[in-house]
C-alpha atoms as a PDB file:
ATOM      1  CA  UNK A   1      48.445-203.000 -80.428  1.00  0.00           C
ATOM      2  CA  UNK A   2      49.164-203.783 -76.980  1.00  0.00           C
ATOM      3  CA  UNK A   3      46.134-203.146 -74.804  1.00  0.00           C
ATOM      4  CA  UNK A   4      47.857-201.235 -71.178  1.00  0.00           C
ATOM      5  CA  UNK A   5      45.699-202.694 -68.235  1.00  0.00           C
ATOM      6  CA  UNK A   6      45.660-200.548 -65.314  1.00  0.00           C
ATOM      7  CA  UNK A   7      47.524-201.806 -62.240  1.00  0.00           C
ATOM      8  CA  UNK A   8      45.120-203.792 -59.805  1.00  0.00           C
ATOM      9  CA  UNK A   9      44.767-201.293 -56.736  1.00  0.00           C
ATOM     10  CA  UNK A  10      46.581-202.756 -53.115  1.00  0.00           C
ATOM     11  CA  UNK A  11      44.523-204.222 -51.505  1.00  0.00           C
ATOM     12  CA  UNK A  12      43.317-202.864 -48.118  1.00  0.00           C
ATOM     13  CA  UNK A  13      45.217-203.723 -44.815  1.00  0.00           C
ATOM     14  CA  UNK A  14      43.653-206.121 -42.604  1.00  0.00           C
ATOM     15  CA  UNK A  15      43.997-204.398 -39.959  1.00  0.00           C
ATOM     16  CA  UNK A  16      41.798-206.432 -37.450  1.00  0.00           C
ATOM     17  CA  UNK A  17      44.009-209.781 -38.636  1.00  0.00           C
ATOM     18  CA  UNK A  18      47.238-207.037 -37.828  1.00  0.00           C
ATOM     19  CA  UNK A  19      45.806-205.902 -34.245  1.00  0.00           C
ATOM     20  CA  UNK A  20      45.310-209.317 -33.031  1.00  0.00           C
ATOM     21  CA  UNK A  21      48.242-210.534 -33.900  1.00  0.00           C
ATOM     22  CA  UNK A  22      50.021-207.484 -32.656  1.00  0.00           C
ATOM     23  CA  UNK A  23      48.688-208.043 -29.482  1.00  0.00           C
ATOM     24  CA  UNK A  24      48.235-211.721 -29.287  1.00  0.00           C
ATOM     25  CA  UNK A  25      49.709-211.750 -25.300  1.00  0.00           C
ATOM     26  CA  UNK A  26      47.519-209.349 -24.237  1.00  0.00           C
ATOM     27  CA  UNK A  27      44.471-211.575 -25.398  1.00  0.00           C
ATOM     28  CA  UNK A  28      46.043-214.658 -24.179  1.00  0.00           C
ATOM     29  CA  UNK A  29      46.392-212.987 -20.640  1.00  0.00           C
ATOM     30  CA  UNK A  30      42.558-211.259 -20.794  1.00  0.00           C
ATOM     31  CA  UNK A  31      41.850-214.762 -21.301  1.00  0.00           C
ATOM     32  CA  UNK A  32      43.477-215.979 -18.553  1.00  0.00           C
ATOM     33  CA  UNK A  33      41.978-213.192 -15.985  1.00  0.00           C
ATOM     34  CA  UNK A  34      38.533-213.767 -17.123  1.00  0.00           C
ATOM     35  CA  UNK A  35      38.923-217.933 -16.786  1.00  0.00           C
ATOM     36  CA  UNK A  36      40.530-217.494 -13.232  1.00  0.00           C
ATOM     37  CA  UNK A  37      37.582-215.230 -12.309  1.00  0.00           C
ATOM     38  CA  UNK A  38      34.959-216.902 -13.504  1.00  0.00           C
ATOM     39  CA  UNK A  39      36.038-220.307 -11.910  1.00  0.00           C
ATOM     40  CA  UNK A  40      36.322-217.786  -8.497  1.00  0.00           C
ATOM     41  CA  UNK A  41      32.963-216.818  -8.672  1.00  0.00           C
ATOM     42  CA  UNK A  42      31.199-219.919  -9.606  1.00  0.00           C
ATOM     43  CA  UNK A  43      33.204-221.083  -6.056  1.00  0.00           C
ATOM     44  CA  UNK A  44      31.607-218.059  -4.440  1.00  0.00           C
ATOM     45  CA  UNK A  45      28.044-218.779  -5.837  1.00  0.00           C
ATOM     46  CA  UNK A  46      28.356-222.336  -4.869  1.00  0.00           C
ATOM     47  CA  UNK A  47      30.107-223.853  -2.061  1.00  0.00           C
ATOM     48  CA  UNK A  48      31.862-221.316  -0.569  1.00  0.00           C
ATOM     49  CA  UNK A  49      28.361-219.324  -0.521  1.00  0.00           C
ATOM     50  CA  UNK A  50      26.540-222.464   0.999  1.00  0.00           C
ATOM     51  CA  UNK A  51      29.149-223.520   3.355  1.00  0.00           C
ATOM     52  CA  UNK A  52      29.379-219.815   5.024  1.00  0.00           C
ATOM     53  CA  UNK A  53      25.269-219.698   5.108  1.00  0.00           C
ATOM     54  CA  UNK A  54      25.180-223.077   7.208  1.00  0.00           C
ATOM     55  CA  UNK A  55      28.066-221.575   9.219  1.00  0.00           C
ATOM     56  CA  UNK A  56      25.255-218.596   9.860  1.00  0.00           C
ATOM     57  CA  UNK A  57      22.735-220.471  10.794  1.00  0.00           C
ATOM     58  CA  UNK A  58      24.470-222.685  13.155  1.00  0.00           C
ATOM     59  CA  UNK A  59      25.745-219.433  14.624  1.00  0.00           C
ATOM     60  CA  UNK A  60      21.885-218.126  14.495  1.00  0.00           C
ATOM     61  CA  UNK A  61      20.339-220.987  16.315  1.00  0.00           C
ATOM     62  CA  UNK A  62      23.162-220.724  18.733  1.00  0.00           C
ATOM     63  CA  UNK A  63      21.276-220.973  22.583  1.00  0.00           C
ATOM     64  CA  UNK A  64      23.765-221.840  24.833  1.00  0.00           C
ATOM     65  CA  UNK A  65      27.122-219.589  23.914  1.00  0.00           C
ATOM     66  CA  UNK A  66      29.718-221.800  25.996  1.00  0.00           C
ATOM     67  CA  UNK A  67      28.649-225.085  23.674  1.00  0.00           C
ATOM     68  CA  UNK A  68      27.389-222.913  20.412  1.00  0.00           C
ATOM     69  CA  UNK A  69      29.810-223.969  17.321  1.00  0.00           C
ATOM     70  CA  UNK A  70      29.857-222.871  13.530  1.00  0.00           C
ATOM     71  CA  UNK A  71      32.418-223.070  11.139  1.00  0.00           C
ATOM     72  CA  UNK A  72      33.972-219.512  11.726  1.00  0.00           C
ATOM     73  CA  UNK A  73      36.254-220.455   8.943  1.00  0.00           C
ATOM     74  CA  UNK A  74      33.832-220.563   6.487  1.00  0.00           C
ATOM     75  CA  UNK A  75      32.033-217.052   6.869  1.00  0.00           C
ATOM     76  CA  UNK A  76      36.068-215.915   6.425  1.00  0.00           C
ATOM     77  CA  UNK A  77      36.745-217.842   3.907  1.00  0.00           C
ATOM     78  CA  UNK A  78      33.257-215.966   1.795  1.00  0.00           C
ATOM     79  CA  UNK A  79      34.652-212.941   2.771  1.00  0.00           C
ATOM     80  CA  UNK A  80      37.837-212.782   1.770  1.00  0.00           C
ATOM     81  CA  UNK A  81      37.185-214.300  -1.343  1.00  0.00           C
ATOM     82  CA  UNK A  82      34.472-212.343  -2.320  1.00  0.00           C
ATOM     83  CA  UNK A  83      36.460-209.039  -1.492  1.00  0.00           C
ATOM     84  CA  UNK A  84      39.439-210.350  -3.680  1.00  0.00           C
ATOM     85  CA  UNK A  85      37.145-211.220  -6.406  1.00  0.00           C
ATOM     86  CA  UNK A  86      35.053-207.915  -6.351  1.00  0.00           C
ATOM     87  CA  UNK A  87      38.656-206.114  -6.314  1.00  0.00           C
ATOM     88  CA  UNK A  88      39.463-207.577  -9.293  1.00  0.00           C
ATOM     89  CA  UNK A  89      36.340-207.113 -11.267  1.00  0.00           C
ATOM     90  CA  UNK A  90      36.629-203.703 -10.368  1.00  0.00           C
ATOM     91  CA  UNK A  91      40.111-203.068 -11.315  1.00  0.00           C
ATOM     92  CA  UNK A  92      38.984-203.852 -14.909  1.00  0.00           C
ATOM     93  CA  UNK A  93      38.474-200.538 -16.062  1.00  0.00           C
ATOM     94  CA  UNK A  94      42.007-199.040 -14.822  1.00  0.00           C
ATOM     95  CA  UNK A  95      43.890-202.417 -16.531  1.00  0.00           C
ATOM     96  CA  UNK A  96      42.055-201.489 -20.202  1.00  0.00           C
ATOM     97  CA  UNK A  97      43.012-197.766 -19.567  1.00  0.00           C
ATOM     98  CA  UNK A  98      46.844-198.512 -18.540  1.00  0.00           C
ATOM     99  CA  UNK A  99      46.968-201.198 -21.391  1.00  0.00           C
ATOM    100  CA  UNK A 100      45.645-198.529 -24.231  1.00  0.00           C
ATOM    101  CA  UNK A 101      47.407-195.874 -22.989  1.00  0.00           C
ATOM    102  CA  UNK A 102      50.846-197.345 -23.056  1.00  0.00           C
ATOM    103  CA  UNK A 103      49.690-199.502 -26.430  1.00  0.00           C
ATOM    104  CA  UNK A 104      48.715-196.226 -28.708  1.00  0.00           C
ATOM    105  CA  UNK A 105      51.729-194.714 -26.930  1.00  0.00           C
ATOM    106  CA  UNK A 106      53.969-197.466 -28.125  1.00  0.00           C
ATOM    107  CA  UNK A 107      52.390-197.122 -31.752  1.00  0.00           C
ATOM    108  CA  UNK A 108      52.837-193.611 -32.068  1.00  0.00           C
ATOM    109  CA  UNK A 109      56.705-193.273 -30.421  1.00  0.00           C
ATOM    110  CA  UNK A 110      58.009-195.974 -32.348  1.00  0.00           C
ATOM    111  CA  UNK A 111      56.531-195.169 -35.461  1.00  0.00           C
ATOM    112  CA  UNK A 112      54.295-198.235 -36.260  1.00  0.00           C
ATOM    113  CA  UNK A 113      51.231-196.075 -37.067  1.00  0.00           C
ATOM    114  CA  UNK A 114      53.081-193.704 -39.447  1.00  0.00           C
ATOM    115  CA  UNK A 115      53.629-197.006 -40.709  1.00  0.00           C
ATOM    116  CA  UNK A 116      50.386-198.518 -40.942  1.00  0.00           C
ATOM    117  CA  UNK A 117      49.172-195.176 -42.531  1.00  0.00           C
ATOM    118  CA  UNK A 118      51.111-195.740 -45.493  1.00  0.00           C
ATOM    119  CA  UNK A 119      50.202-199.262 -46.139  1.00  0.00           C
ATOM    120  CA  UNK A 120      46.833-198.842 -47.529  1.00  0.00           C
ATOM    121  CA  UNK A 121      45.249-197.632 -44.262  1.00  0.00           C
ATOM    122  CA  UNK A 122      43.781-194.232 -43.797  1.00  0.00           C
ATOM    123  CA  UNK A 123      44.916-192.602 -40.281  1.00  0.00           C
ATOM    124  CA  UNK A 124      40.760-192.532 -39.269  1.00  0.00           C
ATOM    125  CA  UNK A 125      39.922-196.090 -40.277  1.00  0.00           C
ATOM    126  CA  UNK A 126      43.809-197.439 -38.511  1.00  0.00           C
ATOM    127  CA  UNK A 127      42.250-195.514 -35.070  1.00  0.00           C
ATOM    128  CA  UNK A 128      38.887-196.779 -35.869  1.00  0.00           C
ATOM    129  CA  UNK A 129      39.735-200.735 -36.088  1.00  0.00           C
ATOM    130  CA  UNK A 130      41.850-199.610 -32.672  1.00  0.00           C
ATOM    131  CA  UNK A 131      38.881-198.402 -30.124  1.00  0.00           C
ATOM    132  CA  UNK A 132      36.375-200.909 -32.084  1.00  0.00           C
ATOM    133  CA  UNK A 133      37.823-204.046 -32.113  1.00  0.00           C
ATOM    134  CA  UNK A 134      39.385-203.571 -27.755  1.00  0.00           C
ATOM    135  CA  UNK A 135      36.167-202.275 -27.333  1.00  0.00           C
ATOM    136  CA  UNK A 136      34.207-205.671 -28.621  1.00  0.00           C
ATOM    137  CA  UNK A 137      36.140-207.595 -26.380  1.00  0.00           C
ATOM    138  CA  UNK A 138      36.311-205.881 -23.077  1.00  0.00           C
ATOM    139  CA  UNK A 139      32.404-205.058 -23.302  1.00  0.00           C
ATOM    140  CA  UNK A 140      31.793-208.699 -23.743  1.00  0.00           C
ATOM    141  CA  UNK A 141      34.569-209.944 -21.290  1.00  0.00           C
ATOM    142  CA  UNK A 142      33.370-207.267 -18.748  1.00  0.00           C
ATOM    143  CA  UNK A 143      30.063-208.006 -18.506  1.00  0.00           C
ATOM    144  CA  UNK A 144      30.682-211.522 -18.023  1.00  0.00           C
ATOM    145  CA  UNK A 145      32.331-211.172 -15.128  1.00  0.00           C
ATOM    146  CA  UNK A 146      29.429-208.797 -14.013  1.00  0.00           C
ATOM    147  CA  UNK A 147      26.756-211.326 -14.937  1.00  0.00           C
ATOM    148  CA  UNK A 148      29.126-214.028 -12.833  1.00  0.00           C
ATOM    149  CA  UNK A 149      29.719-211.403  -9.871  1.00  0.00           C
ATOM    150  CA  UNK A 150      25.764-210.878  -9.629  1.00  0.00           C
ATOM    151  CA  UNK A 151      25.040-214.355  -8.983  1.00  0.00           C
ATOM    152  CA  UNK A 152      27.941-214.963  -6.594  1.00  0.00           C
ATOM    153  CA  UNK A 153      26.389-212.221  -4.383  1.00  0.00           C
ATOM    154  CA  UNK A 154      22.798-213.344  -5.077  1.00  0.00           C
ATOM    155  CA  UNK A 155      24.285-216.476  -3.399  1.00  0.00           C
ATOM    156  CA  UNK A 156      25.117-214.669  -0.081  1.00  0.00           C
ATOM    157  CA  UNK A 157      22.753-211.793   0.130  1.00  0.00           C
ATOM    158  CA  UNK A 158      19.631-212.895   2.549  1.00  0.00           C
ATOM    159  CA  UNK A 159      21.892-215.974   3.725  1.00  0.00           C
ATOM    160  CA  UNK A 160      25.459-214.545   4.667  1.00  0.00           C
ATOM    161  CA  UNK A 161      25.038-211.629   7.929  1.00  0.00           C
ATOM    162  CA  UNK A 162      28.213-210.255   6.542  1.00  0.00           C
ATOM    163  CA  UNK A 163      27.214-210.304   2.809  1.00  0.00           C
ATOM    164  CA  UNK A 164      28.110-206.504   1.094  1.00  0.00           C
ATOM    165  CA  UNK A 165      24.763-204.009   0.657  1.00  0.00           C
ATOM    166  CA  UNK A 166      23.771-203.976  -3.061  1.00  0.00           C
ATOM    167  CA  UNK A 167      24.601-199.630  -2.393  1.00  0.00           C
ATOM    168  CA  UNK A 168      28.673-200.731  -1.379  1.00  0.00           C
ATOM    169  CA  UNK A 169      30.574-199.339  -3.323  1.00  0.00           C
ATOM    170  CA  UNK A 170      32.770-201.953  -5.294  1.00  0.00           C
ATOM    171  CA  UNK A 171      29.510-203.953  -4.974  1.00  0.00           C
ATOM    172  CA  UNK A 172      27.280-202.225  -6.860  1.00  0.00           C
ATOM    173  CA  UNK A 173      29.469-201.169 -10.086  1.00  0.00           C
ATOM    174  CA  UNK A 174      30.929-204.780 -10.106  1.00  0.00           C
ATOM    175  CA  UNK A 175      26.973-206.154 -10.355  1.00  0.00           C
ATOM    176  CA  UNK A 176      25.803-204.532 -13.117  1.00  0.00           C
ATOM    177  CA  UNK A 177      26.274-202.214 -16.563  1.00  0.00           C
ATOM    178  CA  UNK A 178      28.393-199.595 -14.712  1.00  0.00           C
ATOM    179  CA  UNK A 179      31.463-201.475 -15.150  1.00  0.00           C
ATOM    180  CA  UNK A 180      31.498-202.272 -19.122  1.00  0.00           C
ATOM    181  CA  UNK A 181      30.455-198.556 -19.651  1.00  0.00           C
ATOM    182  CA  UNK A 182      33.189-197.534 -17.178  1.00  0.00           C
ATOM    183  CA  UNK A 183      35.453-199.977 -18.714  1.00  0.00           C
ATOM    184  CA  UNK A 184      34.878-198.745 -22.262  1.00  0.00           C
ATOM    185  CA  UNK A 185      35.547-195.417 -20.978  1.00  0.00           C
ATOM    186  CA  UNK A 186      38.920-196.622 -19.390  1.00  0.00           C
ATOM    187  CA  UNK A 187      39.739-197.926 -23.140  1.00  0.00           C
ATOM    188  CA  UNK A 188      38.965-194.285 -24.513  1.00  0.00           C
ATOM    189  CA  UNK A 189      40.860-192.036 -21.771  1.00  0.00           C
ATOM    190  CA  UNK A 190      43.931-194.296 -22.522  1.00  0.00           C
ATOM    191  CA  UNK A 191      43.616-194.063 -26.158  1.00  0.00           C
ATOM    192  CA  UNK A 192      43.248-190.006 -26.074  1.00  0.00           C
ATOM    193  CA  UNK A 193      46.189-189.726 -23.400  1.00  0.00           C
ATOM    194  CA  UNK A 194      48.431-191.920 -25.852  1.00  0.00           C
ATOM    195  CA  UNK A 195      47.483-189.632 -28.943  1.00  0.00           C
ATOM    196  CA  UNK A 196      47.748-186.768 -26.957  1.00  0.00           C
ATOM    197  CA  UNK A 197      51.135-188.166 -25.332  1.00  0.00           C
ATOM    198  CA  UNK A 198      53.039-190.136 -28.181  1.00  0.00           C
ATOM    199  CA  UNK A 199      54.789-191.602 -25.498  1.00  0.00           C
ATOM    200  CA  UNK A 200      54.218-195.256 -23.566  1.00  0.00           C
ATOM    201  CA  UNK A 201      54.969-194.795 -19.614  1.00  0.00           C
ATOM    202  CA  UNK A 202      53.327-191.396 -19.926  1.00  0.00           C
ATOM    203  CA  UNK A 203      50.181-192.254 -21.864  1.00  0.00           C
ATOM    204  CA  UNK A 204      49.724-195.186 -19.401  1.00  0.00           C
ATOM    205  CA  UNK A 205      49.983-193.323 -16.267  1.00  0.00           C
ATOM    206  CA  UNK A 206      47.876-190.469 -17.362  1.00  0.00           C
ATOM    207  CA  UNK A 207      45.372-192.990 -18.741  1.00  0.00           C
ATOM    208  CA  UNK A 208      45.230-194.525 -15.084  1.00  0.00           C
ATOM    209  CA  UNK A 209      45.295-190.771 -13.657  1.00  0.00           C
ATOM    210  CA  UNK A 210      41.448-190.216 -15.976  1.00  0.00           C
ATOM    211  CA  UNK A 211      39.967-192.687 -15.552  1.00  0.00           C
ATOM    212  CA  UNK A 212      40.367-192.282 -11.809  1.00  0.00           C
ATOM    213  CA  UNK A 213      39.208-189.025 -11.871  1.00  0.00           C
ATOM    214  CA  UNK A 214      36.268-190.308 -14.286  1.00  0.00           C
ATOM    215  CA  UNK A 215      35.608-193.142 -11.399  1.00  0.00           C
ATOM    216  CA  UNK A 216      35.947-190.056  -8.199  1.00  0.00           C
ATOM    217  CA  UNK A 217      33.416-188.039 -10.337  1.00  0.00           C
ATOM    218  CA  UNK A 218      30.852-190.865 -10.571  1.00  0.00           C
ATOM    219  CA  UNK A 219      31.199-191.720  -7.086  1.00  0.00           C
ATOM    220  CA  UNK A 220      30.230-188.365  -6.031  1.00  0.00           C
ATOM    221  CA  UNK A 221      27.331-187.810  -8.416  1.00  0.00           C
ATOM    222  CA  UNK A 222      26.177-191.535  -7.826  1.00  0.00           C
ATOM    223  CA  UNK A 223      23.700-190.577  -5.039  1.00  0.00           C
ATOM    224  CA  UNK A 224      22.535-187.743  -7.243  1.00  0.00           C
ATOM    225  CA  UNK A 225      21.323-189.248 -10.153  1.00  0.00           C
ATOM    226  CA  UNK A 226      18.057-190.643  -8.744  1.00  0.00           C
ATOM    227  CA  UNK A 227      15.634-188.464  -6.747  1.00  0.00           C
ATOM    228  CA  UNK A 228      15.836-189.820  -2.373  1.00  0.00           C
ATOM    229  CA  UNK A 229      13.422-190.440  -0.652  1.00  0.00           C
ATOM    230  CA  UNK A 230      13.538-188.637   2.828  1.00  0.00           C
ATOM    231  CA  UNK A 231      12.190-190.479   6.457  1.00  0.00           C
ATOM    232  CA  UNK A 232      11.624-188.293   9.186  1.00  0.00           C
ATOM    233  CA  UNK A 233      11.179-188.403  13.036  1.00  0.00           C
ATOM    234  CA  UNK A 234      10.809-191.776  14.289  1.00  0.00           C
ATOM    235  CA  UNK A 235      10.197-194.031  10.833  1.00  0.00           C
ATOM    236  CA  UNK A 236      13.790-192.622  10.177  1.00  0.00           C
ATOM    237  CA  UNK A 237      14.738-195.119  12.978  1.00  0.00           C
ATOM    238  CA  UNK A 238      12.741-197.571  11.227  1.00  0.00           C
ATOM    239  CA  UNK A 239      14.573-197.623   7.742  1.00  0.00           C
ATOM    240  CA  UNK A 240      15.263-201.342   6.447  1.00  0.00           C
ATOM    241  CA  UNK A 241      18.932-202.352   6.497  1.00  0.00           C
ATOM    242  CA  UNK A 242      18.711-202.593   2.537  1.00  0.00           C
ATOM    243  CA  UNK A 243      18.252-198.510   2.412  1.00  0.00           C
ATOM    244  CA  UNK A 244      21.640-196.472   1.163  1.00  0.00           C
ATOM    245  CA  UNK A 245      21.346-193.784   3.320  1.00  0.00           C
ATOM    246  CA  UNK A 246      23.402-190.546   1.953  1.00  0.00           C
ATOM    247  CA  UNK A 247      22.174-187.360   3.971  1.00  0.00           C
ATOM    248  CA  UNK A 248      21.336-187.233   7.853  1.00  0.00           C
ATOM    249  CA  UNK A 249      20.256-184.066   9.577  1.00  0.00           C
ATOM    250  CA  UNK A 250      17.757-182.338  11.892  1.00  0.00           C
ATOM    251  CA  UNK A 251      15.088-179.904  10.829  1.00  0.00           C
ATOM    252  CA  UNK A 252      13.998-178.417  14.474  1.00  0.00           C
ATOM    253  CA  UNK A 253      15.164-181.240  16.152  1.00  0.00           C
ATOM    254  CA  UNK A 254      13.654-183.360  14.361  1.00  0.00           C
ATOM    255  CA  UNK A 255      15.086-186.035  12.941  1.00  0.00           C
ATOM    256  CA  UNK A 256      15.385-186.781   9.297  1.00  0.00           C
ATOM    257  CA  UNK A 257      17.586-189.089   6.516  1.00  0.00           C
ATOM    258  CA  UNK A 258      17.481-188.898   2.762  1.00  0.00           C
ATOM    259  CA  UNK A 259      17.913-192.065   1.239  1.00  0.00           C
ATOM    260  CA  UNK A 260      17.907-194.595  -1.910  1.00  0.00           C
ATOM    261  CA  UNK A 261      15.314-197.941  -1.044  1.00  0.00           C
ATOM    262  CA  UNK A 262      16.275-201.014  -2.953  1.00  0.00           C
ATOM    263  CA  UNK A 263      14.114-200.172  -5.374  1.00  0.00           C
ATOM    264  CA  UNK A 264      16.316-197.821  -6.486  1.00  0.00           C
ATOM    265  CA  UNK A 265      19.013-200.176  -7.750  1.00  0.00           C
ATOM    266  CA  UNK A 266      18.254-199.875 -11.749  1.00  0.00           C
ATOM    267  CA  UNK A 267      17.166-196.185 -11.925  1.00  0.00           C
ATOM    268  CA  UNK A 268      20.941-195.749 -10.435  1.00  0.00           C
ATOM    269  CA  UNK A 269      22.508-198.414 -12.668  1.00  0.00           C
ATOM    270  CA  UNK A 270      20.925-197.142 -16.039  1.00  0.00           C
ATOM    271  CA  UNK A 271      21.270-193.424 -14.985  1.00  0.00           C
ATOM    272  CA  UNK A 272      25.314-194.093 -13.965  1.00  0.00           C
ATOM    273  CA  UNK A 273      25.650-196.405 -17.485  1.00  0.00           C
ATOM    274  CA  UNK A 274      24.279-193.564 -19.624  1.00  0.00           C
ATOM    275  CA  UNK A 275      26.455-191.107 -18.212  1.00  0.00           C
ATOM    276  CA  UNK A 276      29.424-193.072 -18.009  1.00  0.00           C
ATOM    277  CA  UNK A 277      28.876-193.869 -21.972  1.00  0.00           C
ATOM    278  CA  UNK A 278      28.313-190.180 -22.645  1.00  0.00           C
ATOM    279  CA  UNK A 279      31.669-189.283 -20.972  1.00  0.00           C
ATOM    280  CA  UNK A 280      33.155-192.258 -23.020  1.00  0.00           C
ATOM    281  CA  UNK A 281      31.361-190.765 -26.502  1.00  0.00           C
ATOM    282  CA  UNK A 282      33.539-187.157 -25.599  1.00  0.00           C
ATOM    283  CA  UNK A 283      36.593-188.916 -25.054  1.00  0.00           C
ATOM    284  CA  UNK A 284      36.468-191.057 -28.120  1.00  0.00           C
ATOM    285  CA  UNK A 285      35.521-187.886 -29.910  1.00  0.00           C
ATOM    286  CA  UNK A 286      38.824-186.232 -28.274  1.00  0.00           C
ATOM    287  CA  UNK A 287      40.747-188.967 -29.946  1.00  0.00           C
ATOM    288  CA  UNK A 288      39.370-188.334 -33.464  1.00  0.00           C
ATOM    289  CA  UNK A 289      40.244-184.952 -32.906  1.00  0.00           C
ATOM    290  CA  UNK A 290      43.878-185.598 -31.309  1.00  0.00           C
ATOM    291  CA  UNK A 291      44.116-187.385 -34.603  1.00  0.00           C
ATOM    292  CA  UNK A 292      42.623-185.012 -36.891  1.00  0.00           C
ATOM    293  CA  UNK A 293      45.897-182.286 -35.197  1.00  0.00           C
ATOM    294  CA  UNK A 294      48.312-184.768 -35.642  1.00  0.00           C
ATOM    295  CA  UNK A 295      48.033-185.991 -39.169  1.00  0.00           C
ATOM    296  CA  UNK A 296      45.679-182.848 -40.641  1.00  0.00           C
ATOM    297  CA  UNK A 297      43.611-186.470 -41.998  1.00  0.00           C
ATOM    298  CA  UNK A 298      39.942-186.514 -41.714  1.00  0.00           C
ATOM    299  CA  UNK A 299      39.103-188.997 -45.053  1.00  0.00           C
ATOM    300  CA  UNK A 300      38.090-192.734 -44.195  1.00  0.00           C
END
């Protein structure tokens, strides 16, 4: 007798293999943006840094104003460069949310994930491979440039006059965990508006459009996370130029300012990341869920 042998079972997609190679440009240009950074801010932690501190101090030990020269130039050039570099670090977040909103978008409205669903890949495990493997590579690439941006304004701060406070805005999310956690929350806003969406231009736009709002939010809570300190009367004058002050007022005409001291830096940073990553944790459950209505597939 003829022994039947069960058919082997298909294997499983690769779907990590698929993804990259789906979006092979997109990689090739992240790649691009973080090189041309990184070579920007190893120029602003080096030479551009030193030549715009000697600039200060010639300007410093200036005497006699009507023969006092520096190289004005160079405290520009710092600036500028530093401003367009922070810019861009910062705009990280809003790039990964445009770029997975209108990629699940594209998926779902031309059919590609119905697709990939019926090629030995569960719906759960196809979104799964989709926030995991973005998310792996924009943490890493993100705080890279973070690492990069902190030294390039460790290079200017006690050195440059016009050097940014560590409380400025684009300063301090650009210098430390704020801006992976807010960038992994850009990635899960546009996944969840291109689920929600089905639809490219739409899921990218309304990606950009929450994780703005996300960004607004933090900005107003920001001074709230971490208990002030408050200066009244005259050591209110007295404050050093590294305190973020956030409330002014008088109590019977006296005087008084709460504020954040420099020492205040991490508590902020770590209190910001962890709500940042527990607004990204809701979002990413939103997506299982948009999911979960779409298909009616819960199974891994």
């Amino acid at each position: 007798m003829t022994t039947l042998t069960a058919p082997a079972p298909a294997p499983r997609a690769h779907l990590t293999r698929w993804l990259l190679r789906l979006h092979r440009p997109t990689l090739y240009v992240w790649a691009g943006l973080l090189l041309a950074a990184a070579v920007l801010l190893l120029l602003l932690r080096g030479p551009l840094a030193d030549a715009a501190a000697d600039a200060w101090r010639q300007y410093d030990s200036c005497t006699d104003w009507r023969r006092c020269t520096y190289d004005q130039n160079a405290i520009l050039r710092y600036k500028d460069w530093y401003n367009y570099a922070t810019l861009a670090v910062a705009a990280v977040p809003f790039l990964t949310a445009a770029w997975a909103g209108g990629a699940f978008g594209k998926e779902l409205e031309s059919g590609t994930a119905k697709l990939a669903w019926t090629q030995s890949s569960t719906p759960v495990r196809w979104l799964a491979v989709r926030l995991a493997v973005p998310a792996a590579a924009v943490a890493a690439g993100t705080a890279l440039l973070v690492w990069l941006h902190h030294l390039a304004w460790a290079a200017g701060d006690d050195r440059i006059d016009t050097a940014k406070q560590w409380y400025d805005v684009w300063t301090f999310h650009t210098n430390g965990p704020t801006l992976p956690a807010l960038a992994l929350c850009g990635l899960a806003a546009g996944a969840l508006t291109g689920l929600l969406s089905r639809r490219t231009l739409p899921a990218l736009g309304l990606g950009l459009l929450l994780t703005g709002a996300v960004w607004t939010a933090t900005q107003l809570l920001l001074p709230r996370l971490w208990p002030t300190r408050t200066s009244t009367g005259k050591a209110f004058f007295a404050l050093p130029n590294s305190s973020w002050t956030v409330r002014t007022g008088k109590h019977a005409e006296v005087p008084y300012g709460d504020y954040h001291p420099a020492s205040h830096y991490w508590p902020l940073q770590l209190t910001t990341t962890a709500l940042l990553l527990a607004v990204t944790a809701l979002l990413t459950l939103g997506c299982f869920l948009a999911l979960r209505r779409l298909t009616g597939k819960t199974t891994a």
